[in-house]
PDB file of N, CA and C in Angstrom:
ATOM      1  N   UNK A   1      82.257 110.793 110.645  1.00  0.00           N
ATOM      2  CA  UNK A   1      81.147 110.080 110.025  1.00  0.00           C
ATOM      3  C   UNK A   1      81.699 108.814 109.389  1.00  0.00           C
ATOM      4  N   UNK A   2      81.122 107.733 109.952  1.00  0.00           N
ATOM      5  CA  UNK A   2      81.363 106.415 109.089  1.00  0.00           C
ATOM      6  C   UNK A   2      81.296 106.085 108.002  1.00  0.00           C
ATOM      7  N   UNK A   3      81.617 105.806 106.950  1.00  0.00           N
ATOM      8  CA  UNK A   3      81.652 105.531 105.246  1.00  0.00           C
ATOM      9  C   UNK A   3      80.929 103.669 105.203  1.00  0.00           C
ATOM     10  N   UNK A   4      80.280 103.933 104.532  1.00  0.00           N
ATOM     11  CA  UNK A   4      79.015 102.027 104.659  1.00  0.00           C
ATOM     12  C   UNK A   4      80.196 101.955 102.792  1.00  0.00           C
ATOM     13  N   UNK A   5      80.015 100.524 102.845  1.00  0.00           N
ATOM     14  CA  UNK A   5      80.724 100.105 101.829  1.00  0.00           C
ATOM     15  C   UNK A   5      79.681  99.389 101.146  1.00  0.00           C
ATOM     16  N   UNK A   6      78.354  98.733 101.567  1.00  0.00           N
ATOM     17  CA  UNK A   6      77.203  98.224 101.425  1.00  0.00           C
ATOM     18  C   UNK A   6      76.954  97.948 100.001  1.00  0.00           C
ATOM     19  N   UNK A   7      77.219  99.186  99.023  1.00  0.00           N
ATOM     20  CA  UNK A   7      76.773  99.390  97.526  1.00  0.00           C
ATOM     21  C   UNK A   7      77.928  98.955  96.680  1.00  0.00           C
ATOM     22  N   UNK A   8      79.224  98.702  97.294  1.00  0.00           N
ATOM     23  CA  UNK A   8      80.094  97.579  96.431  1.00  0.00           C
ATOM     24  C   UNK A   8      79.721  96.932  96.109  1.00  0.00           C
ATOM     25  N   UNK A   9      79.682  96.858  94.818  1.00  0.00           N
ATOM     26  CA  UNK A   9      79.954  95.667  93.742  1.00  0.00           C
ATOM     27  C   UNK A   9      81.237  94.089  94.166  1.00  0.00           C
ATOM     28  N   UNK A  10      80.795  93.183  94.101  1.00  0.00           N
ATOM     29  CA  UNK A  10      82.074  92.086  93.663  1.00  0.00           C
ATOM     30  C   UNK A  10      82.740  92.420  92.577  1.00  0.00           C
ATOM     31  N   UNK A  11      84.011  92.203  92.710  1.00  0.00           N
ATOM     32  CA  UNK A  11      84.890  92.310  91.620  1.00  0.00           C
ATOM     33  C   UNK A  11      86.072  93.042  91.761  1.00  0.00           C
ATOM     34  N   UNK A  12      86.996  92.790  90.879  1.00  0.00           N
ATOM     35  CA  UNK A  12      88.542  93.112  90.723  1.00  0.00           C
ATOM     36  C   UNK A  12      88.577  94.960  91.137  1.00  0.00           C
ATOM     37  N   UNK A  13      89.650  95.724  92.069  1.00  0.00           N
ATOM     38  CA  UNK A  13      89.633  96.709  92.665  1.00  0.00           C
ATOM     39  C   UNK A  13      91.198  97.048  92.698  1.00  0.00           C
ATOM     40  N   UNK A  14      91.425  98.306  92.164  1.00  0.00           N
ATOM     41  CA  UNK A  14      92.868  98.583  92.119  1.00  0.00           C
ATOM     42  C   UNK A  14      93.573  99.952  93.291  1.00  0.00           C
ATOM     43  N   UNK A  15      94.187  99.074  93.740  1.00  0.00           N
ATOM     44  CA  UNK A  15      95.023 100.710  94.557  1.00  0.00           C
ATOM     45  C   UNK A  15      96.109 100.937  93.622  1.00  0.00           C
ATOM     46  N   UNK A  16      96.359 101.998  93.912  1.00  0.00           N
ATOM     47  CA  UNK A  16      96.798 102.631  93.063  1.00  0.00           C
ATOM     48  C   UNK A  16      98.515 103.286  93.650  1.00  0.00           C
ATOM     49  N   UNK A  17     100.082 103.294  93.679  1.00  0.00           N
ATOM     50  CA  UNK A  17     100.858 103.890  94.106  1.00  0.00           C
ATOM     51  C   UNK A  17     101.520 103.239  95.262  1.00  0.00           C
ATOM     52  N   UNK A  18     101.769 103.405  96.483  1.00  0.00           N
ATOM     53  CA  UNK A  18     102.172 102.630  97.485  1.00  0.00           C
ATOM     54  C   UNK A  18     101.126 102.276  98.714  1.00  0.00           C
ATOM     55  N   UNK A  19     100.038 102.347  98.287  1.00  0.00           N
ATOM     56  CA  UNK A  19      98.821 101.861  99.230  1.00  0.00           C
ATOM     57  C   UNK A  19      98.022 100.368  99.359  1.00  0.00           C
ATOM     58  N   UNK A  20      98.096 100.167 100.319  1.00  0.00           N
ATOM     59  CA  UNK A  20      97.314  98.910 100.306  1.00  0.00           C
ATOM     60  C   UNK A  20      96.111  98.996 101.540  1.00  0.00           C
ATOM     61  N   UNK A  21      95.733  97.945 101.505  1.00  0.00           N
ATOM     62  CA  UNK A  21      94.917  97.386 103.195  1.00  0.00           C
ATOM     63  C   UNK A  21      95.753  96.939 103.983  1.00  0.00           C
ATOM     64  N   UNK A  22      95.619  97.179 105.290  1.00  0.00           N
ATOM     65  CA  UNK A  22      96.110  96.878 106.554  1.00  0.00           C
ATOM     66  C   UNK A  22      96.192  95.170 106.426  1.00  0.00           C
ATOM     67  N   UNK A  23      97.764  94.959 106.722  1.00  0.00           N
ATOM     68  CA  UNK A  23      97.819  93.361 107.128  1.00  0.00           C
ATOM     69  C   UNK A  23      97.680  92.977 108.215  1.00  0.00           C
ATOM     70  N   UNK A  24      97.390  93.896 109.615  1.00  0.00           N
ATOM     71  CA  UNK A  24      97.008  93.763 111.234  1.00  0.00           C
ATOM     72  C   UNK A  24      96.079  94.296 110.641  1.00  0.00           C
ATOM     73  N   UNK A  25      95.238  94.178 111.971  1.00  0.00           N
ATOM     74  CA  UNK A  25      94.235  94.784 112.252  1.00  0.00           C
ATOM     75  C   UNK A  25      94.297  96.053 112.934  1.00  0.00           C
ATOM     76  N   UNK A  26      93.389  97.177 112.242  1.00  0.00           N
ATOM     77  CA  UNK A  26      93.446  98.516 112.651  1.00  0.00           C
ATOM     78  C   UNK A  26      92.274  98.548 113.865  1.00  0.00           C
ATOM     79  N   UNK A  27      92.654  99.609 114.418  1.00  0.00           N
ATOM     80  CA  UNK A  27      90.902  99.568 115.959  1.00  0.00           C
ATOM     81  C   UNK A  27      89.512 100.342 114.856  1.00  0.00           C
ATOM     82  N   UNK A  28      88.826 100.140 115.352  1.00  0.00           N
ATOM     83  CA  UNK A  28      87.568 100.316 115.079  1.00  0.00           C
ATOM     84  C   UNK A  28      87.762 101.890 115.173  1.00  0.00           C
ATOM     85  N   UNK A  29      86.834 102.650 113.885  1.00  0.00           N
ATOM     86  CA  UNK A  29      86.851 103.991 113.875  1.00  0.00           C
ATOM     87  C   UNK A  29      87.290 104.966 113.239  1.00  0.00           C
ATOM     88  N   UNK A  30      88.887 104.032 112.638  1.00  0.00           N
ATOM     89  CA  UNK A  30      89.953 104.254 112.045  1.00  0.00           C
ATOM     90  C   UNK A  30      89.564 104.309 110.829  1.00  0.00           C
ATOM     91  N   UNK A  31      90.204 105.398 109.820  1.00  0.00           N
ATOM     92  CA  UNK A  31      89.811 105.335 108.663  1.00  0.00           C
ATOM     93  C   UNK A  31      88.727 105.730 108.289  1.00  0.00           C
ATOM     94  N   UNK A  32      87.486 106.383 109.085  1.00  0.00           N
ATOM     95  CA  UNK A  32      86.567 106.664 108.496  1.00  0.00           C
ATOM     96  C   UNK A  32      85.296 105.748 108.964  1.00  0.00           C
ATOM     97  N   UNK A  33      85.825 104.029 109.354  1.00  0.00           N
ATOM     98  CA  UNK A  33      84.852 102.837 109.329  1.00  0.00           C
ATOM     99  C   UNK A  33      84.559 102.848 110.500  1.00  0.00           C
ATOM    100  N   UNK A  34      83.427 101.804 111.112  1.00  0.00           N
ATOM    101  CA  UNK A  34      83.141 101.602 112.407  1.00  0.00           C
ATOM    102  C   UNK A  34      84.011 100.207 112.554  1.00  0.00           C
ATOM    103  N   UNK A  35      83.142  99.116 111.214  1.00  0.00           N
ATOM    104  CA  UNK A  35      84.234  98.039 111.255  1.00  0.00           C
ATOM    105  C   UNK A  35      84.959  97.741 110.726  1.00  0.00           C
ATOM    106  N   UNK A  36      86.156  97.766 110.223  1.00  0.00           N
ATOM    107  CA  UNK A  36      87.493  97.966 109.219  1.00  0.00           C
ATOM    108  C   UNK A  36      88.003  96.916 108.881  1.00  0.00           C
ATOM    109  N   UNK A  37      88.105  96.660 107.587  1.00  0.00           N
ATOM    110  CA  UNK A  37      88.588  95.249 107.200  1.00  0.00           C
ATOM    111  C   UNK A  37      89.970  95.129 106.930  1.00  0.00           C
ATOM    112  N   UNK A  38      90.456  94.378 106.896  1.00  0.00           N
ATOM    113  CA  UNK A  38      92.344  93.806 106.841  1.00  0.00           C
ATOM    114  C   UNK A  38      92.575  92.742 106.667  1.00  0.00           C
ATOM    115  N   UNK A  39      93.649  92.193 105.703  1.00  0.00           N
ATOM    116  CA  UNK A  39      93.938  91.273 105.272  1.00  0.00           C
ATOM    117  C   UNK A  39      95.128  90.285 106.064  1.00  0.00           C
ATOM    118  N   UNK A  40      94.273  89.101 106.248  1.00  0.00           N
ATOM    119  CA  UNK A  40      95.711  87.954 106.652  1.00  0.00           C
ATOM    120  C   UNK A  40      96.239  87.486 105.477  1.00  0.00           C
ATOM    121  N   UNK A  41      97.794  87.753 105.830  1.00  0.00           N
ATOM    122  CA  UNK A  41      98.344  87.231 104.681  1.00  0.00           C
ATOM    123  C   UNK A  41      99.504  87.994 104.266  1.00  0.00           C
ATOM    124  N   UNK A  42     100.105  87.905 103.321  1.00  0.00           N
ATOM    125  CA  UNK A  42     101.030  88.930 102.546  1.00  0.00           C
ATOM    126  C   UNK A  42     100.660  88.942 101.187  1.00  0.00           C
ATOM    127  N   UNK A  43     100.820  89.846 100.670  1.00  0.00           N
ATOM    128  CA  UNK A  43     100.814  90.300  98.917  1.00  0.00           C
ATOM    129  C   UNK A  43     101.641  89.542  98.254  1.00  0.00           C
ATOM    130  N   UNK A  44     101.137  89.290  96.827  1.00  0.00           N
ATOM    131  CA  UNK A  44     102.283  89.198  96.083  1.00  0.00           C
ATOM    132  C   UNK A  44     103.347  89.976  95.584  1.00  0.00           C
ATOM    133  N   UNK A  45     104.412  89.486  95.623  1.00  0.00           N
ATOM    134  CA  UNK A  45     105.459  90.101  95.302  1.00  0.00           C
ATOM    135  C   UNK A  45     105.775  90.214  94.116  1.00  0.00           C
ATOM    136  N   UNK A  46     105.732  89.579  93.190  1.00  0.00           N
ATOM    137  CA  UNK A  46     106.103  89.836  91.517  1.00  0.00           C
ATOM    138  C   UNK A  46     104.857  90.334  91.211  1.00  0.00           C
ATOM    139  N   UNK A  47     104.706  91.064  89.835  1.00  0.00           N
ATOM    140  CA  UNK A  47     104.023  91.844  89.170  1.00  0.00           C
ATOM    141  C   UNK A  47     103.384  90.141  88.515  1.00  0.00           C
ATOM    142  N   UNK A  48     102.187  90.294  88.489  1.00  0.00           N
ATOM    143  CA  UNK A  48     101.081  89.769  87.527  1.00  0.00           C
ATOM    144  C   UNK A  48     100.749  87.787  88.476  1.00  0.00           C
ATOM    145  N   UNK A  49     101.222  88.347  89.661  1.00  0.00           N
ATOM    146  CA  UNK A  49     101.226  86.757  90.748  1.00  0.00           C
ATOM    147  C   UNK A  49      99.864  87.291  91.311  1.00  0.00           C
ATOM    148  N   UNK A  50      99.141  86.400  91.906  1.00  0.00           N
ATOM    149  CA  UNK A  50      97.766  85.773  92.754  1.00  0.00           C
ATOM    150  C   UNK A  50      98.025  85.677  94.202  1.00  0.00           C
ATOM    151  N   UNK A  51      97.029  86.327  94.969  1.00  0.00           N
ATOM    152  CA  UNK A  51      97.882  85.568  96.387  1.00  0.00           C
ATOM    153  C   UNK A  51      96.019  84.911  96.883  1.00  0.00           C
ATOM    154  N   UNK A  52      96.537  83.950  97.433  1.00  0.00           N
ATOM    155  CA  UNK A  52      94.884  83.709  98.125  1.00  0.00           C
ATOM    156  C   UNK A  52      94.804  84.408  99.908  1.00  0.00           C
ATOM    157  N   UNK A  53      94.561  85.440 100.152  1.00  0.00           N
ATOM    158  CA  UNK A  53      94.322  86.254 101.338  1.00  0.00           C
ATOM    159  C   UNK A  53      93.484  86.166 102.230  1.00  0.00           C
ATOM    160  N   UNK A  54      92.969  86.353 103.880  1.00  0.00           N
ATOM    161  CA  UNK A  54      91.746  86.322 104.534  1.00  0.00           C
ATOM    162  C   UNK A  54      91.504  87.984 104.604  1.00  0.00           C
ATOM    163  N   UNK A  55      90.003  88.096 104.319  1.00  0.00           N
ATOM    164  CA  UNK A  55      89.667  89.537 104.913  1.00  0.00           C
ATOM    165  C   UNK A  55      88.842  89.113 105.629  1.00  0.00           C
ATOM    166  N   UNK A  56      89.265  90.003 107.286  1.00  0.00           N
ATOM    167  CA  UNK A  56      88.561  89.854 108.135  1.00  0.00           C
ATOM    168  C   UNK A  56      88.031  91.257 108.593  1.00  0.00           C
ATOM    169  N   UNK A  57      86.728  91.209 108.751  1.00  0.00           N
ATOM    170  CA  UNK A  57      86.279  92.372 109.862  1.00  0.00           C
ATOM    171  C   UNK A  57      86.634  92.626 111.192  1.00  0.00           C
ATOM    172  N   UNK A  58      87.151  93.544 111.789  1.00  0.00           N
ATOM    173  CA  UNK A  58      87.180  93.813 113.081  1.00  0.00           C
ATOM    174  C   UNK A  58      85.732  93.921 113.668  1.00  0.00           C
ATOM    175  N   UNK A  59      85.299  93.573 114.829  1.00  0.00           N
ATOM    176  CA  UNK A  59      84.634  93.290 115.297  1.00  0.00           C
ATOM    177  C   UNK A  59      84.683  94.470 117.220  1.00  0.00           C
ATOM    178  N   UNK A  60      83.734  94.517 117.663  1.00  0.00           N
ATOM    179  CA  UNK A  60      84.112  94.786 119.542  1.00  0.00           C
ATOM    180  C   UNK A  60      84.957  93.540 119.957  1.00  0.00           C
ATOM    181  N   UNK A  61      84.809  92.746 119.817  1.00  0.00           N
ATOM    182  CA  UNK A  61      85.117  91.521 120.359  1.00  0.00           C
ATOM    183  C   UNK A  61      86.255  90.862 119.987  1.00  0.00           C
ATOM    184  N   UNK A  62      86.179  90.767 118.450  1.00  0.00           N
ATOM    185  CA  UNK A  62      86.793  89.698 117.696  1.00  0.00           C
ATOM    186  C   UNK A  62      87.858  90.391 116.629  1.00  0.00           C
ATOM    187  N   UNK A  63      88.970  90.368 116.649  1.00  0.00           N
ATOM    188  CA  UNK A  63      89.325  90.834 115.112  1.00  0.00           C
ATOM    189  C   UNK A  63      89.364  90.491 113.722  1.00  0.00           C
ATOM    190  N   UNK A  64      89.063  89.177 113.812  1.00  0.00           N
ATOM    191  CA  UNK A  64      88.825  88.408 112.707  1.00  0.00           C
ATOM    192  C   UNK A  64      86.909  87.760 112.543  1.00  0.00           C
ATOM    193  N   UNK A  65      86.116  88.263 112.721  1.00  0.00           N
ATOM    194  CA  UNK A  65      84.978  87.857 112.466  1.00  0.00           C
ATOM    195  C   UNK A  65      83.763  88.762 112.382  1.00  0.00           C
ATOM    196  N   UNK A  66      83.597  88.431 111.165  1.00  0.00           N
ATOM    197  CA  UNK A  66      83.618  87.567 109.874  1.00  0.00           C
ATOM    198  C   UNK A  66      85.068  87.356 109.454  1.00  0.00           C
ATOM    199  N   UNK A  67      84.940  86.440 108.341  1.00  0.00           N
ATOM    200  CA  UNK A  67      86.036  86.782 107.454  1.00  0.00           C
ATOM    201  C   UNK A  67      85.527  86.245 106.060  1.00  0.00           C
ATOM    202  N   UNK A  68      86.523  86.343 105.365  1.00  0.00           N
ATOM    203  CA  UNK A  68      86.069  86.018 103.633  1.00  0.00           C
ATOM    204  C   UNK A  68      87.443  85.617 102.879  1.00  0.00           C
ATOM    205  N   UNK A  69      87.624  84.416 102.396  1.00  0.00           N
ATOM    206  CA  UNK A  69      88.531  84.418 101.803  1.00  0.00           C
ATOM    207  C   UNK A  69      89.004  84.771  99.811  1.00  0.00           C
ATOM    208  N   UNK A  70      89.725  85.380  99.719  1.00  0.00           N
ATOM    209  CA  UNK A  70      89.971  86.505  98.692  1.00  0.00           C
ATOM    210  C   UNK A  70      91.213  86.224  97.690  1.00  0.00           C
ATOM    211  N   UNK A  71      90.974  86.560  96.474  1.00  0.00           N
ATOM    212  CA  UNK A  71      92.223  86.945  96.123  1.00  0.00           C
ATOM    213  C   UNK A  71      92.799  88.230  95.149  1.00  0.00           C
ATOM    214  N   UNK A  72      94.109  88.470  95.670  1.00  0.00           N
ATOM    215  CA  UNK A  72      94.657  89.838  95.206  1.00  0.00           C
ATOM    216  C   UNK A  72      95.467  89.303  94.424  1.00  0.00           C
ATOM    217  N   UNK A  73      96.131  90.382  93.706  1.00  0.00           N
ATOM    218  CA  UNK A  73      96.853  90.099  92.027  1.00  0.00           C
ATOM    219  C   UNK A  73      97.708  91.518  92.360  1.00  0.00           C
ATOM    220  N   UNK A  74      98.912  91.173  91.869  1.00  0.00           N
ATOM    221  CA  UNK A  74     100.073  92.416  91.751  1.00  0.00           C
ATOM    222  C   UNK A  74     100.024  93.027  90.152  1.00  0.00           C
ATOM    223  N   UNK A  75      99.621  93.482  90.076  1.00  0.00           N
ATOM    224  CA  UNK A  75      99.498  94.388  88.357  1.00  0.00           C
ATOM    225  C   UNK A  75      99.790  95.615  88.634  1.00  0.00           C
TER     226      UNK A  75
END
């Protein structure tokens, strides 16, 4: 069963331990999603740095479209 993300809120979101989002793109399905989002880019590396990131949707077609550009924080 697919998980809808729809009722997210905007705003600051913490993982927690050694987890992140996918920096490729995962296939469709994966995870629970139909369309799975992943970040271009790399993380920051020091504790309390900014990175400006792309999240893109996987798509049938496309792996990057949509996209949204984002930013993550190392805390």
């Amino acid at each position: 069963i697919a998980q809808c993300d729809r009722s997210i809120v905007e705003g600051w979101y913490r993982f927690q331990g050694d987890r992140n989002s996918p920096t490729t793109a995962p296939v469709p399905g994966q995870c629970g999603t139909d369309a799975p989002i992943w970040f271009q880019g790399s993380y920051p590396d020091t504790d309390g740095d900014t990175a400006t990131l792309t999240a893109c949707k996987v798509g049938f077609f496309e792996n990057c479209d949509p996209s949204w550009t984002i930013d993550v924080k190392n805390c």
